[in-house]
N, C-alpha and C. Protein backbone atom coordinates (compact mmCIF):
# COMPACT_ATOMS: atom_id res chain seq x y z
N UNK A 1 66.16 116.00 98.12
CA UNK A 1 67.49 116.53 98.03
C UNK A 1 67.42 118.05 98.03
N UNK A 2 68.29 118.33 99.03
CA UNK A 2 68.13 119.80 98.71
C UNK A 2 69.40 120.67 97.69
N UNK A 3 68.64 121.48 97.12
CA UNK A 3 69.72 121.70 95.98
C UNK A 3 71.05 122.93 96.59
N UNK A 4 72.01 122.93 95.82
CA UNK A 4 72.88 124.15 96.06
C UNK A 4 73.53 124.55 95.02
N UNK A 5 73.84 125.85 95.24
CA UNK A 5 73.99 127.11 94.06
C UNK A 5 75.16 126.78 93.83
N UNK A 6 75.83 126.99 92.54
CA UNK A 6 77.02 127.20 92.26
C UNK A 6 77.18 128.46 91.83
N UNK A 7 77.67 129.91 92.12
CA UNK A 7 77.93 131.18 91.74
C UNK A 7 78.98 131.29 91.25
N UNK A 8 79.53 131.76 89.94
CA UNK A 8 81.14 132.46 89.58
C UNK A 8 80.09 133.46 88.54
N UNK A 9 80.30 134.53 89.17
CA UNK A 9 80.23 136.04 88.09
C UNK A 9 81.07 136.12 86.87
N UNK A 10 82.30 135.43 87.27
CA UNK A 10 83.52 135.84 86.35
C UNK A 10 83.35 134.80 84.43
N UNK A 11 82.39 133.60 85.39
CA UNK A 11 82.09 132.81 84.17
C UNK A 11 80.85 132.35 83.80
N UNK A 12 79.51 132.48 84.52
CA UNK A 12 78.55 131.99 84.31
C UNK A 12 77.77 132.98 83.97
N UNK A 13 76.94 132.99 82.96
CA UNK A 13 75.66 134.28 83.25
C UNK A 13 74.72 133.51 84.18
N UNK A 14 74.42 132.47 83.92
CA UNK A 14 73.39 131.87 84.89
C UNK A 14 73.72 131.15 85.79
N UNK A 15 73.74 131.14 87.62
CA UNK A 15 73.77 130.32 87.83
C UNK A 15 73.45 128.91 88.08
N UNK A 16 74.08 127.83 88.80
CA UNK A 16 74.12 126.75 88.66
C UNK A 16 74.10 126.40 89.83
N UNK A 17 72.99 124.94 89.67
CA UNK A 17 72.50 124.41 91.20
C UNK A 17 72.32 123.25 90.72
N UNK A 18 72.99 122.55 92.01
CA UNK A 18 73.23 121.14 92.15
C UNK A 18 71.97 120.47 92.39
N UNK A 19 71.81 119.60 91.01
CA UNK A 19 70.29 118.85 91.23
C UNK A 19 70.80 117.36 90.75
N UNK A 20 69.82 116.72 91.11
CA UNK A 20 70.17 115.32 90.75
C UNK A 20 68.61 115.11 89.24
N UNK A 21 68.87 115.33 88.40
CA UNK A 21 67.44 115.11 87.38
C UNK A 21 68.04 113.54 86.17
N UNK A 22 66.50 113.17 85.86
CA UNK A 22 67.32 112.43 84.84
C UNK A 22 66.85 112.82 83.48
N UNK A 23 67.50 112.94 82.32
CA UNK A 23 67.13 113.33 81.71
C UNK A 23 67.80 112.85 80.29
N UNK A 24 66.48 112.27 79.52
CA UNK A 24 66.92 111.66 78.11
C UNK A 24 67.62 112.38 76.93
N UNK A 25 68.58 111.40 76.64
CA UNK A 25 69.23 112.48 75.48
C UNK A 25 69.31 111.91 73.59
N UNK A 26 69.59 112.39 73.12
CA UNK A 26 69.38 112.03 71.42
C UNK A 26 69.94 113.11 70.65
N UNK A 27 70.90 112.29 70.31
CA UNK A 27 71.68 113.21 69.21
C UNK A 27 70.77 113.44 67.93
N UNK A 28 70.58 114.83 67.33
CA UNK A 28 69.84 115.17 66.60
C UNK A 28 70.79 114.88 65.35
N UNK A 29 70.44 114.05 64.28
CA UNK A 29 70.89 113.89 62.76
C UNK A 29 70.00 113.75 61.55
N UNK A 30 70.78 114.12 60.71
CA UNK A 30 70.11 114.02 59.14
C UNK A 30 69.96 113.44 58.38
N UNK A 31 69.69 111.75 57.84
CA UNK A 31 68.44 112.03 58.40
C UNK A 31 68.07 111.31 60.01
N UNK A 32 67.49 111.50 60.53
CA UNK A 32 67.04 111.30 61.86
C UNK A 32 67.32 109.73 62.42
N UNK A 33 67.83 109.60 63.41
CA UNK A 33 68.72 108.32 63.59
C UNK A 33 67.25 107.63 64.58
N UNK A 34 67.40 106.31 64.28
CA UNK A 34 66.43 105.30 64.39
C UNK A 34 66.50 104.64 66.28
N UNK A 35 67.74 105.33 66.53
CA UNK A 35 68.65 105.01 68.17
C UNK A 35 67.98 105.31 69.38
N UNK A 36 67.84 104.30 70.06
CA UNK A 36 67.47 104.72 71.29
C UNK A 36 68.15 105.84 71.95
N UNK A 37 66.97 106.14 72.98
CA UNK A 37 67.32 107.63 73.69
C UNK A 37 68.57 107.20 74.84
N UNK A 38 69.40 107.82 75.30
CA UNK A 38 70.68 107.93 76.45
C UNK A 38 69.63 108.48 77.24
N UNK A 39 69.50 107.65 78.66
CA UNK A 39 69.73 107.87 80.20
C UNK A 39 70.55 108.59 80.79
N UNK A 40 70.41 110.04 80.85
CA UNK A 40 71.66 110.08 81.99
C UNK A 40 71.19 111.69 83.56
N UNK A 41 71.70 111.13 84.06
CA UNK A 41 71.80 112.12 85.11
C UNK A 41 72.61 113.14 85.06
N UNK A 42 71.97 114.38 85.69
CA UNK A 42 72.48 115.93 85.47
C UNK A 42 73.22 116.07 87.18
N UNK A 43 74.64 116.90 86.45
CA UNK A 43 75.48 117.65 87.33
C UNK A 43 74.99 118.39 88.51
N UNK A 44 74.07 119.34 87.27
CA UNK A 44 73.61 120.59 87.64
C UNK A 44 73.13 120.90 86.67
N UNK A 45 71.92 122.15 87.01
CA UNK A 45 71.49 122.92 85.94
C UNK A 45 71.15 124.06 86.22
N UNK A 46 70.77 124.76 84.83
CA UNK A 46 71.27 126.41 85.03
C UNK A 46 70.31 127.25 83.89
N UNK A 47 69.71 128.13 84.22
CA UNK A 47 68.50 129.04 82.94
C UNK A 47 69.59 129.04 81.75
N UNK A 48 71.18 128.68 81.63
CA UNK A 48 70.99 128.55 80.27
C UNK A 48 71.53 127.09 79.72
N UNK A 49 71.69 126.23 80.30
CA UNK A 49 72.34 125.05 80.15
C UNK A 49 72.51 124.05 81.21
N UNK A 50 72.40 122.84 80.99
CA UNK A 50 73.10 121.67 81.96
C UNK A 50 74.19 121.15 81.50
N UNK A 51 74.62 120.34 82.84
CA UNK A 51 76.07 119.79 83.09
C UNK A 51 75.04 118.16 83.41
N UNK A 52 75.42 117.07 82.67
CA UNK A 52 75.42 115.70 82.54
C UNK A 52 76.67 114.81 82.55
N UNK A 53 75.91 113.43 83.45
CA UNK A 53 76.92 112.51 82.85
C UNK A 53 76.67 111.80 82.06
N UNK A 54 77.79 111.08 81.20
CA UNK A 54 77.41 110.27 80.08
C UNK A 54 78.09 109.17 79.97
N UNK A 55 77.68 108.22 79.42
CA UNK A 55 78.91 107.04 78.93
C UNK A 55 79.56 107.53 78.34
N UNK A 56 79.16 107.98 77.27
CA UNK A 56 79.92 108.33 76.04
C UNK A 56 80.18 109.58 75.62
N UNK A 57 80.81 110.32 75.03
CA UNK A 57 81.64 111.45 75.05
C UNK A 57 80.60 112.10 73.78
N UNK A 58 80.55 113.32 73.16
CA UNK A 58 79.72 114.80 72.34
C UNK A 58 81.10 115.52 72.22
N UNK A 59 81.14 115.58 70.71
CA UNK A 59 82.10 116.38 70.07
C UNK A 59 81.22 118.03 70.45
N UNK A 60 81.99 118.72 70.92
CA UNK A 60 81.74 120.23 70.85
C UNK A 60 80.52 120.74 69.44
N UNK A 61 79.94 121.21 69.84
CA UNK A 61 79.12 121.88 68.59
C UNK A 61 77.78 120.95 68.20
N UNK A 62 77.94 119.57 69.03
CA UNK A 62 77.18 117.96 68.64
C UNK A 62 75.35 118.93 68.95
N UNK A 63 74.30 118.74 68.30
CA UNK A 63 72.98 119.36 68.58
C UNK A 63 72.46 118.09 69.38
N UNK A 64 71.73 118.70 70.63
CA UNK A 64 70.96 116.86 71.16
C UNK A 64 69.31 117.20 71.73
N UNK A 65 68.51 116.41 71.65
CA UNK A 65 67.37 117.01 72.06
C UNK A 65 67.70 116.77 73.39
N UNK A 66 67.09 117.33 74.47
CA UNK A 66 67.12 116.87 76.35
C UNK A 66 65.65 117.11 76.62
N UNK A 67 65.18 115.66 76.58
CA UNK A 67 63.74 115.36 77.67
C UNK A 67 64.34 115.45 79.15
N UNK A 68 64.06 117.21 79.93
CA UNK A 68 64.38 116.79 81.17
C UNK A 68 63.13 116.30 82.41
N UNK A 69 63.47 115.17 82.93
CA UNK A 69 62.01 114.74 83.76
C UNK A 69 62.62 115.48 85.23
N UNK A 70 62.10 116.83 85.58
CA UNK A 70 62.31 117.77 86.93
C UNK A 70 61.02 117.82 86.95
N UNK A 71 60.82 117.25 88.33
CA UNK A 71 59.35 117.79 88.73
C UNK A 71 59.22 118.88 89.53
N UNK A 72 58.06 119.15 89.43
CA UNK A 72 57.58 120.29 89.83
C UNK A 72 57.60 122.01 88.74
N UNK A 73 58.40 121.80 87.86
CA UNK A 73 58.80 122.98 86.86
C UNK A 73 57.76 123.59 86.32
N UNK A 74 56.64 122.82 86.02
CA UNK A 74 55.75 122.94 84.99
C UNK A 74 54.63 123.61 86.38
N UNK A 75 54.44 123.86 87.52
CA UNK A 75 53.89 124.40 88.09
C UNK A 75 53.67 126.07 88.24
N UNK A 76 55.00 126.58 87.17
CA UNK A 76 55.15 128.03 86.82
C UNK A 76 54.83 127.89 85.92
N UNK A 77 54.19 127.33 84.95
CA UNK A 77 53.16 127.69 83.92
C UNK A 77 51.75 128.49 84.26
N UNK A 78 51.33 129.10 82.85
CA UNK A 78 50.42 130.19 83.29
C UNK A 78 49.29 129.18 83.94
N UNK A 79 48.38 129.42 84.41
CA UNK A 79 47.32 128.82 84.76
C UNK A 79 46.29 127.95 83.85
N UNK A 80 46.17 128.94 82.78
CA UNK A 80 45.47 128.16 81.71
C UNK A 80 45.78 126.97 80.95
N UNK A 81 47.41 127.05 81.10
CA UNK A 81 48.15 125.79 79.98
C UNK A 81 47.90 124.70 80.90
N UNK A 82 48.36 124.29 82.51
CA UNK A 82 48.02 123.68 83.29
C UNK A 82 46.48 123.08 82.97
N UNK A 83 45.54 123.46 83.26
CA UNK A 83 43.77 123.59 82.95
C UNK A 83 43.96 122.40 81.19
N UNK A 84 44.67 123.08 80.24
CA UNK A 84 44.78 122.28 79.15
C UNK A 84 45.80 120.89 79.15
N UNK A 85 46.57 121.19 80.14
CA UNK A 85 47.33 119.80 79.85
C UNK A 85 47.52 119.12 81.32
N UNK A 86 46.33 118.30 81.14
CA UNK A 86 46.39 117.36 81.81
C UNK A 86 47.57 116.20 82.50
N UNK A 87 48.28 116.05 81.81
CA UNK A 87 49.45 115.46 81.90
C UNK A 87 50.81 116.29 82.61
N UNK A 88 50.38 117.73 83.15
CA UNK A 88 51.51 118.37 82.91
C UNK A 88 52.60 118.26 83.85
N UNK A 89 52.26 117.73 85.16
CA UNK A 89 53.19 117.04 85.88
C UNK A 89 54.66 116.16 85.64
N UNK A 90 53.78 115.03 84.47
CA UNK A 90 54.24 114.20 84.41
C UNK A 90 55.26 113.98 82.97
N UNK A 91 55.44 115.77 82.32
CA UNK A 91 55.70 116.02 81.06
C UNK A 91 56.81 116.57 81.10
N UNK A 92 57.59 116.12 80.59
CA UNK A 92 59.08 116.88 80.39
C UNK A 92 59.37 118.11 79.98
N UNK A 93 61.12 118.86 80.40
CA UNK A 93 61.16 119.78 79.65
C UNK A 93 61.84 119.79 78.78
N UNK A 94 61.03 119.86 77.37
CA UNK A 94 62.18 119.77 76.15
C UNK A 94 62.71 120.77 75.36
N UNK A 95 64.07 120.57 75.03
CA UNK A 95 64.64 121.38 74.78
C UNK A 95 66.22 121.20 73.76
N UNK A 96 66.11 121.63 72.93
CA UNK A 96 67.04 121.41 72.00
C UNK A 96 68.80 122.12 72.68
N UNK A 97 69.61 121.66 72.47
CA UNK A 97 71.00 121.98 73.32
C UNK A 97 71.80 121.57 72.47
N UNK A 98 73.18 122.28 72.38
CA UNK A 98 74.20 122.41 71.92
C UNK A 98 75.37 122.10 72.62
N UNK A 99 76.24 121.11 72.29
CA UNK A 99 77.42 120.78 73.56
C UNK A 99 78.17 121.54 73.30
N UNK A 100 78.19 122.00 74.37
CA UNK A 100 79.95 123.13 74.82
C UNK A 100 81.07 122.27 74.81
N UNK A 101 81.13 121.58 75.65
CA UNK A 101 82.32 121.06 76.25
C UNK A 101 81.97 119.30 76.53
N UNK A 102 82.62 118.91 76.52
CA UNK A 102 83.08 117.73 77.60
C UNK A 102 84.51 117.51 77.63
N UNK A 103 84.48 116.59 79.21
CA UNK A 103 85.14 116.24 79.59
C UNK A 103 85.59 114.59 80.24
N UNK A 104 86.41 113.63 80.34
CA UNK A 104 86.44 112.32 81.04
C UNK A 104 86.18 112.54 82.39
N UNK A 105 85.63 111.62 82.95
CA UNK A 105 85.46 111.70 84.53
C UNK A 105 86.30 110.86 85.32
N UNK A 106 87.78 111.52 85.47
CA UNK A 106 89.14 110.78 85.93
C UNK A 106 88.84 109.30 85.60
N UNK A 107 88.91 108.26 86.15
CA UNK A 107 89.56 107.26 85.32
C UNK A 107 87.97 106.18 84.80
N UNK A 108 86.68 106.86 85.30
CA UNK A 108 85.48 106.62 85.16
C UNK A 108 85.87 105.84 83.37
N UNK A 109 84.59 105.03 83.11
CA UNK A 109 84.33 105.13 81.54
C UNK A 109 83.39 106.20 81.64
N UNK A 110 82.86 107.40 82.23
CA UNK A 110 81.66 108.48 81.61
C UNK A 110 82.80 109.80 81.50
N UNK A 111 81.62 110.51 81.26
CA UNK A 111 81.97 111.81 80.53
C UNK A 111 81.16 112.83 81.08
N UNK A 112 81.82 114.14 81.88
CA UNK A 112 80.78 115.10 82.12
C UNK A 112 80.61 116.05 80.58
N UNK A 113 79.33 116.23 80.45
CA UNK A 113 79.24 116.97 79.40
C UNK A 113 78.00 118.73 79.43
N UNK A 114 78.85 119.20 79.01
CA UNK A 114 78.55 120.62 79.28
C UNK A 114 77.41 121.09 77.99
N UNK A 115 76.40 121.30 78.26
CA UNK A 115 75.25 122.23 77.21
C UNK A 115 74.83 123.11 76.78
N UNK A 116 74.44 124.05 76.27
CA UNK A 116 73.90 125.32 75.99
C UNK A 116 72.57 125.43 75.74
N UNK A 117 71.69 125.51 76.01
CA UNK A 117 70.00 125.50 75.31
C UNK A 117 70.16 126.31 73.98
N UNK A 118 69.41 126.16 73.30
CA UNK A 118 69.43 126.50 71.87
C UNK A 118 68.08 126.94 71.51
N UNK A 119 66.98 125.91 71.75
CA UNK A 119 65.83 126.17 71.90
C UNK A 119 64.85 125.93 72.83
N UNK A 120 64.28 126.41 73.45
CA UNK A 120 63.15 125.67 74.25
C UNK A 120 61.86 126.68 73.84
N UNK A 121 60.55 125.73 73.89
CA UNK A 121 59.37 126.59 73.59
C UNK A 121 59.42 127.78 74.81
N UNK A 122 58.82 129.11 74.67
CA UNK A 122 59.15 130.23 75.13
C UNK A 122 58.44 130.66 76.22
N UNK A 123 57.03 129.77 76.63
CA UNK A 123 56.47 129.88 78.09
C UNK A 123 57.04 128.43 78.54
N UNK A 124 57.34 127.33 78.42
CA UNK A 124 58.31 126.17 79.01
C UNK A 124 59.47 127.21 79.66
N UNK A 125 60.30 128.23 78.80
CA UNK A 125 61.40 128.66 79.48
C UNK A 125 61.22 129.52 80.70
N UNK A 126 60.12 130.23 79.99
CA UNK A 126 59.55 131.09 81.41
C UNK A 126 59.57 130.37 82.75
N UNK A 127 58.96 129.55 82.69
CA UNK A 127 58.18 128.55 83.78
C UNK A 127 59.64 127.60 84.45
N UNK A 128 60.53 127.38 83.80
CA UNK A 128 61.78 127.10 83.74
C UNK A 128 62.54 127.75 84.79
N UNK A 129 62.93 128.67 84.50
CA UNK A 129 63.23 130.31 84.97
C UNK A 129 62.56 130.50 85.80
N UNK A 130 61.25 130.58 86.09
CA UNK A 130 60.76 130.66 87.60
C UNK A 130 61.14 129.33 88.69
N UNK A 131 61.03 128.44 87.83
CA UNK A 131 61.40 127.35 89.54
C UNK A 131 62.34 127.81 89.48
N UNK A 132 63.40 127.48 88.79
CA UNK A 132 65.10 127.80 89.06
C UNK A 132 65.39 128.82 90.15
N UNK A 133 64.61 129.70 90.10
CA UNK A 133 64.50 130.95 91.35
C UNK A 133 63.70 130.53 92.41
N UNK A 134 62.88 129.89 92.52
CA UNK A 134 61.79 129.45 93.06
C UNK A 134 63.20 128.62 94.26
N UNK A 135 64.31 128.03 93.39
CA UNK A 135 65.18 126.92 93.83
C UNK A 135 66.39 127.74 94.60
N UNK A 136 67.16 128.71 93.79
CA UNK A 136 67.30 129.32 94.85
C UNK A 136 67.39 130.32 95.67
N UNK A 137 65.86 130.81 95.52
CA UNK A 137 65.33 131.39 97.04
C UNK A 137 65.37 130.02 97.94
N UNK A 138 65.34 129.28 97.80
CA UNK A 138 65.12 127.78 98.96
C UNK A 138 63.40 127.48 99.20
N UNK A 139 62.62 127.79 98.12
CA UNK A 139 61.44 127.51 98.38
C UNK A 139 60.80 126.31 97.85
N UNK A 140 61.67 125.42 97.25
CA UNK A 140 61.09 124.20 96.67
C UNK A 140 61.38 122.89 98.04
């Protein structure tokens, strides 16, 4: 699939490109809920947040972890972390997120739901941040 940009200056700092990823979700609680992880596929995504669909609807402010499975990301890692992690292909990017928004998906039962990253480990984001450019210059 080839991806495409979504640009508005007026509202995005980062832009946004149309990807198809899937990526596990889990509402983070106190104490820590015993619940299987949500399946769902991304809108789009963006160096500071994704756009998902969902069955089910995220009150504004809701914290969720996101295992995103995008391949190829982890190939802008430094050289050495690659060399140490064997697996790194096949390893998600995780990342703690904050819901902005949602919304119903006209008369759908899902929900698009809007994110913020909150945390992600700090060479994951790097490496992040480079495909994303990597994506669109059009070189992936």
């Amino acid at each position: 699939m080839t991806a495409s940009i979504k640009k508005n200056p007026d509202q995005r700092r980062f832009p946004r490109i149309e990807k198809d990823v899937e990526i596990e979700v889990v509402k983070l609680t106190y104490p820590p809920s015993k619940s299987s992880e949500l399946c769902c596929e991304t809108r789009d995504i963006g160096g500071g947040g994704i756009c998902f669909v969902s069955p089910k609807p995220y009150d504004a402010g809701t914290l969720l972890q996101l295992n995103i499975l995008i391949k190829g990301w982890r190939h802008h890692k430094k050289p050495f972390s690659k060399l140490m992690d064997l697996t790194s292909d096949a390893a998600p990017l995780t990342a703690i997120a904050e819901v902005a928004w949602q919304k119903r998906r006209g008369a759908d039962e899902a929900f698009d739901v809007g994110v913020r990253f909150q945390n992600i480990d700090p060479d994951d984001e790097k490496a992040f941040q480079n495909y994303l450019k990597t994506l669109q210059n059009g070189k992936e």
